[in-house]
PDB file of N, CA and C in Angstrom:
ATOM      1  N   UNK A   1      18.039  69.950  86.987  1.00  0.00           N
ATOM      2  CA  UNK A   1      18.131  68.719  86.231  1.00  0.00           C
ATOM      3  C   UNK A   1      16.737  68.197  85.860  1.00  0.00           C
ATOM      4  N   UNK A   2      16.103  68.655  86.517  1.00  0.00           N
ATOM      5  CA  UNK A   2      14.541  68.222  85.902  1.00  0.00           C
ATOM      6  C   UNK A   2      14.272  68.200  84.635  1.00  0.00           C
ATOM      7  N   UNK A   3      14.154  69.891  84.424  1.00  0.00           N
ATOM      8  CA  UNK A   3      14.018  70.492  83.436  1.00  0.00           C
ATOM      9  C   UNK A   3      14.421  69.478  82.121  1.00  0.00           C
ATOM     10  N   UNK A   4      15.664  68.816  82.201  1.00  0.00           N
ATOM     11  CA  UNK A   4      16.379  68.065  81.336  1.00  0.00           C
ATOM     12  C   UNK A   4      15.265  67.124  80.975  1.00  0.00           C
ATOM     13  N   UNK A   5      15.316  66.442  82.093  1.00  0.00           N
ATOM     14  CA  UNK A   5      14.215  65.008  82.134  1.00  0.00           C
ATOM     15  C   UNK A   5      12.834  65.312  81.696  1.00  0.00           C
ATOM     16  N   UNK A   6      12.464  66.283  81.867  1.00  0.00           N
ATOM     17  CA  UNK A   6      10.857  66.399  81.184  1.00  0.00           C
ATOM     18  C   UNK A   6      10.959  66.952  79.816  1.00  0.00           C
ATOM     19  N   UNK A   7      12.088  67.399  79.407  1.00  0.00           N
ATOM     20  CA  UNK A   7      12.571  67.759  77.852  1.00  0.00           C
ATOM     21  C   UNK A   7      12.603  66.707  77.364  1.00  0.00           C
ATOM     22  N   UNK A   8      13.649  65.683  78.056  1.00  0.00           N
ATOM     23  CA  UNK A   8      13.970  64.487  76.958  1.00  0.00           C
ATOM     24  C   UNK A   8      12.777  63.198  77.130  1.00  0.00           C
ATOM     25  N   UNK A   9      12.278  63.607  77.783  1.00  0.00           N
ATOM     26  CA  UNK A   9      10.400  63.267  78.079  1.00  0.00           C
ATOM     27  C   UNK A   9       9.479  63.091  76.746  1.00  0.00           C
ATOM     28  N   UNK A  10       9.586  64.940  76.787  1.00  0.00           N
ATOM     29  CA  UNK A  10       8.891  64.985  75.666  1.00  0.00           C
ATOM     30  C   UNK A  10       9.194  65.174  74.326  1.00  0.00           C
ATOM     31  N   UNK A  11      10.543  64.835  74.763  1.00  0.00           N
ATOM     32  CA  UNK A  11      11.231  64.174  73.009  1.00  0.00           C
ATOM     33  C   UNK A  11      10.732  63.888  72.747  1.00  0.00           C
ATOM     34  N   UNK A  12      10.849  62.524  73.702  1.00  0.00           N
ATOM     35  CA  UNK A  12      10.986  61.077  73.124  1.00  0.00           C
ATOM     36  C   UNK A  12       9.102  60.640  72.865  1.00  0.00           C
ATOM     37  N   UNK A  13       8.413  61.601  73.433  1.00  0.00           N
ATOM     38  CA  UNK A  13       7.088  61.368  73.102  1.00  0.00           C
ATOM     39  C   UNK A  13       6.676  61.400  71.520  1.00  0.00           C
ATOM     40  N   UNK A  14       7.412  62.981  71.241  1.00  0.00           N
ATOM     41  CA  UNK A  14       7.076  63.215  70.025  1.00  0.00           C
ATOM     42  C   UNK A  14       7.418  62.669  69.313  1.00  0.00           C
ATOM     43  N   UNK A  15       9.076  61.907  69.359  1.00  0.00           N
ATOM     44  CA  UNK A  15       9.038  60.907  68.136  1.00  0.00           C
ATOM     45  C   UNK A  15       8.387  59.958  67.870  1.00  0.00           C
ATOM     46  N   UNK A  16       7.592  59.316  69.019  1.00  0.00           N
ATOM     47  CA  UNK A  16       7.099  58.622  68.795  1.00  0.00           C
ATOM     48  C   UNK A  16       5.663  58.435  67.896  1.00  0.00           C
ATOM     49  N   UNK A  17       5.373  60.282  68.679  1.00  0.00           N
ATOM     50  CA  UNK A  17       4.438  60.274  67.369  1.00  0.00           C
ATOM     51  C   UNK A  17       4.787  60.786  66.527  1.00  0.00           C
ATOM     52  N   UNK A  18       5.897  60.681  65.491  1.00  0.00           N
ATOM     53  CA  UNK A  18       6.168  60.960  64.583  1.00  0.00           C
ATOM     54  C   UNK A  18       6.067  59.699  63.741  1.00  0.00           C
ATOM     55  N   UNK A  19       6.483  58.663  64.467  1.00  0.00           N
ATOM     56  CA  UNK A  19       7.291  57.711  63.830  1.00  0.00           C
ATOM     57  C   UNK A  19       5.128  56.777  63.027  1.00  0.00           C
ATOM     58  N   UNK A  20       4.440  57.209  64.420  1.00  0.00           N
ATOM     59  CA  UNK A  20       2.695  56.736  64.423  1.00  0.00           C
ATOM     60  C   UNK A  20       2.089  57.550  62.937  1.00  0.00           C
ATOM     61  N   UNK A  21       2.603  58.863  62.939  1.00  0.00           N
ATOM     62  CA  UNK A  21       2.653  59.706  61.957  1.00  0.00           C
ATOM     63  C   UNK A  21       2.697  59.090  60.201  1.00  0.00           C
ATOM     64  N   UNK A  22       4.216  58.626  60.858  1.00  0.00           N
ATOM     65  CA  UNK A  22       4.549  58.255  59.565  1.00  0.00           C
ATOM     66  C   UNK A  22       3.838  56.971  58.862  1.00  0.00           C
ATOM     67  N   UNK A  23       3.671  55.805  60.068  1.00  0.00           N
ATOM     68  CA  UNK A  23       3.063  54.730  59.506  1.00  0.00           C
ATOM     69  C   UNK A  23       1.706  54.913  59.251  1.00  0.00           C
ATOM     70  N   UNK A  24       1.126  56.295  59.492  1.00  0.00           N
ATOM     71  CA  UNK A  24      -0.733  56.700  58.621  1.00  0.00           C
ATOM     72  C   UNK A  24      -0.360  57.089  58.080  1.00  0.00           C
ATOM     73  N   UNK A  25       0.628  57.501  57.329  1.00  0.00           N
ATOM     74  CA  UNK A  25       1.283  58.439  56.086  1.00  0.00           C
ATOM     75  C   UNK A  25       0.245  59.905  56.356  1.00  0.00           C
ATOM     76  N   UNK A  26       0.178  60.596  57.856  1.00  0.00           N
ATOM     77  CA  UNK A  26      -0.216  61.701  58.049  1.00  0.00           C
ATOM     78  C   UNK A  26       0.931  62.479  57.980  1.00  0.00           C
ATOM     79  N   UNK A  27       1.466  63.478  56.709  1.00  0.00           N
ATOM     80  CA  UNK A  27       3.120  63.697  56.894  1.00  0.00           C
ATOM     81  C   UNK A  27       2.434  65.105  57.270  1.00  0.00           C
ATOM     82  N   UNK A  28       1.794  65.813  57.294  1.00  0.00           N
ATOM     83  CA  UNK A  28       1.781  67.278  57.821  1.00  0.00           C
ATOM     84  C   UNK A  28       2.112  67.434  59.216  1.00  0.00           C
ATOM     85  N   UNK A  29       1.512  66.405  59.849  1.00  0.00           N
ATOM     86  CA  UNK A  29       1.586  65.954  61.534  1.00  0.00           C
ATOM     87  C   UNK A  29       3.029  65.538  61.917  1.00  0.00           C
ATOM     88  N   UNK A  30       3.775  64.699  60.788  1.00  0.00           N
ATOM     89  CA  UNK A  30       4.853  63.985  61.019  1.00  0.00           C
ATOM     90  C   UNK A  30       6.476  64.915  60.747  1.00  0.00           C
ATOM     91  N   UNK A  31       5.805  66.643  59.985  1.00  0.00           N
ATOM     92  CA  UNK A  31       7.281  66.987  59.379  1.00  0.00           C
ATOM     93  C   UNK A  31       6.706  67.834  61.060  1.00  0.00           C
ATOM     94  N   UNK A  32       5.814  68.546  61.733  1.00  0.00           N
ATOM     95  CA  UNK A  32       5.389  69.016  62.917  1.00  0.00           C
ATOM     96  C   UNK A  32       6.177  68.093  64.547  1.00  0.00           C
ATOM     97  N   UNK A  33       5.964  66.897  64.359  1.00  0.00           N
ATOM     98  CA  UNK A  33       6.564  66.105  65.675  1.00  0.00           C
ATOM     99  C   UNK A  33       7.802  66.109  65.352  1.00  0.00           C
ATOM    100  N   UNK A  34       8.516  65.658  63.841  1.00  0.00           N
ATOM    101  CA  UNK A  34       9.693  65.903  63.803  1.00  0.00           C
ATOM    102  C   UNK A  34      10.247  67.211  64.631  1.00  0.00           C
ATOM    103  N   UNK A  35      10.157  68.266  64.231  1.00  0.00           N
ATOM    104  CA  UNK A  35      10.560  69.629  64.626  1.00  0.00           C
ATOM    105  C   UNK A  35      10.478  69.827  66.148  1.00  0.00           C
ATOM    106  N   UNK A  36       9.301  69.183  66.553  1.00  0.00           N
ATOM    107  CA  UNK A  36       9.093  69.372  68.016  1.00  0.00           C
ATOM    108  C   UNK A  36      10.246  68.407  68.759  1.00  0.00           C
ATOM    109  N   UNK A  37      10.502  67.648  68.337  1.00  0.00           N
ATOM    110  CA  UNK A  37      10.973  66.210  69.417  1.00  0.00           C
ATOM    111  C   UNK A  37      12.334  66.675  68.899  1.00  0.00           C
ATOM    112  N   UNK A  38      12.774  67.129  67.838  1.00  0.00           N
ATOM    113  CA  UNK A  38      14.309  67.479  67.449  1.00  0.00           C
ATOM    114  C   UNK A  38      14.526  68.748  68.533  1.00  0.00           C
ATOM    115  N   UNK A  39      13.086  69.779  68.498  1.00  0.00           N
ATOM    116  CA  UNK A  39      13.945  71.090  69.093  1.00  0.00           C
ATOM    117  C   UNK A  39      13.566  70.233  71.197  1.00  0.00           C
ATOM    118  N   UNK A  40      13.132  69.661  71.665  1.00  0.00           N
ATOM    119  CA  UNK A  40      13.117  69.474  72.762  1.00  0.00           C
ATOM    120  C   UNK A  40      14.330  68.536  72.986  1.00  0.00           C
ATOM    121  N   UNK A  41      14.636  67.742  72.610  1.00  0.00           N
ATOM    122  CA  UNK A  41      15.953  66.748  72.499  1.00  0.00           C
ATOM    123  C   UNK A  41      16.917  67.038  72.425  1.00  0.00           C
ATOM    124  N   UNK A  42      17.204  68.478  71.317  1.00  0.00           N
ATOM    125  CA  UNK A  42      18.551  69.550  71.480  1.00  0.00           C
ATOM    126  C   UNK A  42      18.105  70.020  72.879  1.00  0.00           C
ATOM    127  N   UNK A  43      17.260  70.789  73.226  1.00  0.00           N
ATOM    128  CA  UNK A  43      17.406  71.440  74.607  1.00  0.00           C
ATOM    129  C   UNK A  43      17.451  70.780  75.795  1.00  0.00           C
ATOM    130  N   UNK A  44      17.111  69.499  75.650  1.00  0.00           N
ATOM    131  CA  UNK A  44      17.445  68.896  76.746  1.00  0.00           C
ATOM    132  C   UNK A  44      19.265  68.363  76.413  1.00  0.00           C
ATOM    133  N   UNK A  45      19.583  68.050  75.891  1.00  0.00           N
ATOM    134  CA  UNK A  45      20.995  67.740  75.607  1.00  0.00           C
ATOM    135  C   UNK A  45      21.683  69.026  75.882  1.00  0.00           C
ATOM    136  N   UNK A  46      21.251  70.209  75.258  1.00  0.00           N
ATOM    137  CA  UNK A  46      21.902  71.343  75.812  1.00  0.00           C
ATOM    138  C   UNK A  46      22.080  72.011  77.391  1.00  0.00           C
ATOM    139  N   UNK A  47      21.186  71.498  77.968  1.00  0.00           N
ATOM    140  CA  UNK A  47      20.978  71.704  79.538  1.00  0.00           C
ATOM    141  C   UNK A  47      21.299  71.087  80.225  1.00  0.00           C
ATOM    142  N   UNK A  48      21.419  69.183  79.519  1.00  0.00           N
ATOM    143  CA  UNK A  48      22.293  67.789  80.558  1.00  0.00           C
ATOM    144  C   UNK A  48      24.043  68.732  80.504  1.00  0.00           C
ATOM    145  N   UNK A  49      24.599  68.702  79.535  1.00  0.00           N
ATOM    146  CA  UNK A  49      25.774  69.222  79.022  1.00  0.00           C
ATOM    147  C   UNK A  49      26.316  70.532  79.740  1.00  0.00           C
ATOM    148  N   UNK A  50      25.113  71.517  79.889  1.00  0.00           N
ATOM    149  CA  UNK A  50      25.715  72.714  80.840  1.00  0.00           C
ATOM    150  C   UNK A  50      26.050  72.509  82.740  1.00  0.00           C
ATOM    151  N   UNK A  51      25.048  71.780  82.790  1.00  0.00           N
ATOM    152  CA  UNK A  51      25.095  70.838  84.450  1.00  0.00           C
ATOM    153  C   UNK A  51      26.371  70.433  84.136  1.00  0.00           C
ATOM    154  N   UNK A  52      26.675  69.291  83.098  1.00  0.00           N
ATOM    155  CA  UNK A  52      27.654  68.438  83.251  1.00  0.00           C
ATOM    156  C   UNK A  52      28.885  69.596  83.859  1.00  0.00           C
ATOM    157  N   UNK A  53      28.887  70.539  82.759  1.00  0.00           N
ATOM    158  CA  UNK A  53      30.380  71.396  82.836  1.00  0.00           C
ATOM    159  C   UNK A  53      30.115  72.760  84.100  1.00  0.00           C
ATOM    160  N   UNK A  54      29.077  72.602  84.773  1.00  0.00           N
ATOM    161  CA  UNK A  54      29.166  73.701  85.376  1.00  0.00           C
ATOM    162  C   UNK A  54      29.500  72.736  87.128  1.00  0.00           C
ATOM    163  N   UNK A  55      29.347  71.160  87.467  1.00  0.00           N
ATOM    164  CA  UNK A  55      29.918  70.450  87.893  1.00  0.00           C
ATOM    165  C   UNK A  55      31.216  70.065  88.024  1.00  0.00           C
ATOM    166  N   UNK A  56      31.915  70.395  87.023  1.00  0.00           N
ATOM    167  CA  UNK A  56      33.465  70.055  87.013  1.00  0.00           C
ATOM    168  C   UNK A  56      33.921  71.227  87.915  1.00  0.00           C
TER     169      UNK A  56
END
């Protein structure tokens, strides 16, 4: 379950710099954090979700 938590960690980091991104209108940086914080946020959702069902 870690694993989860330091994924959705560093989601939530990257959107944030995405979002810092966006308000310098640096978009090369911003279409980059997008991609990152989307693919860590699926994998952490994908790994809360397999715990969940491998618990039942």
């Amino acid at each position: 379950m870690r694993h989860c938590y330091v994924r959705f960690t560093l989601g939530l980091t990257f959107i944030a710099c995405l979002i810092f991104s966006l308000v310098t209108m640096n978009l090369p940086f911003a279409a980059l954090y997008l991609a990152l914080g989307i693919g860590f946020l699926s994998s952490a959702y994908a790994l809360w979700k397999k715990d969940r069902d491998e618990r039942r």
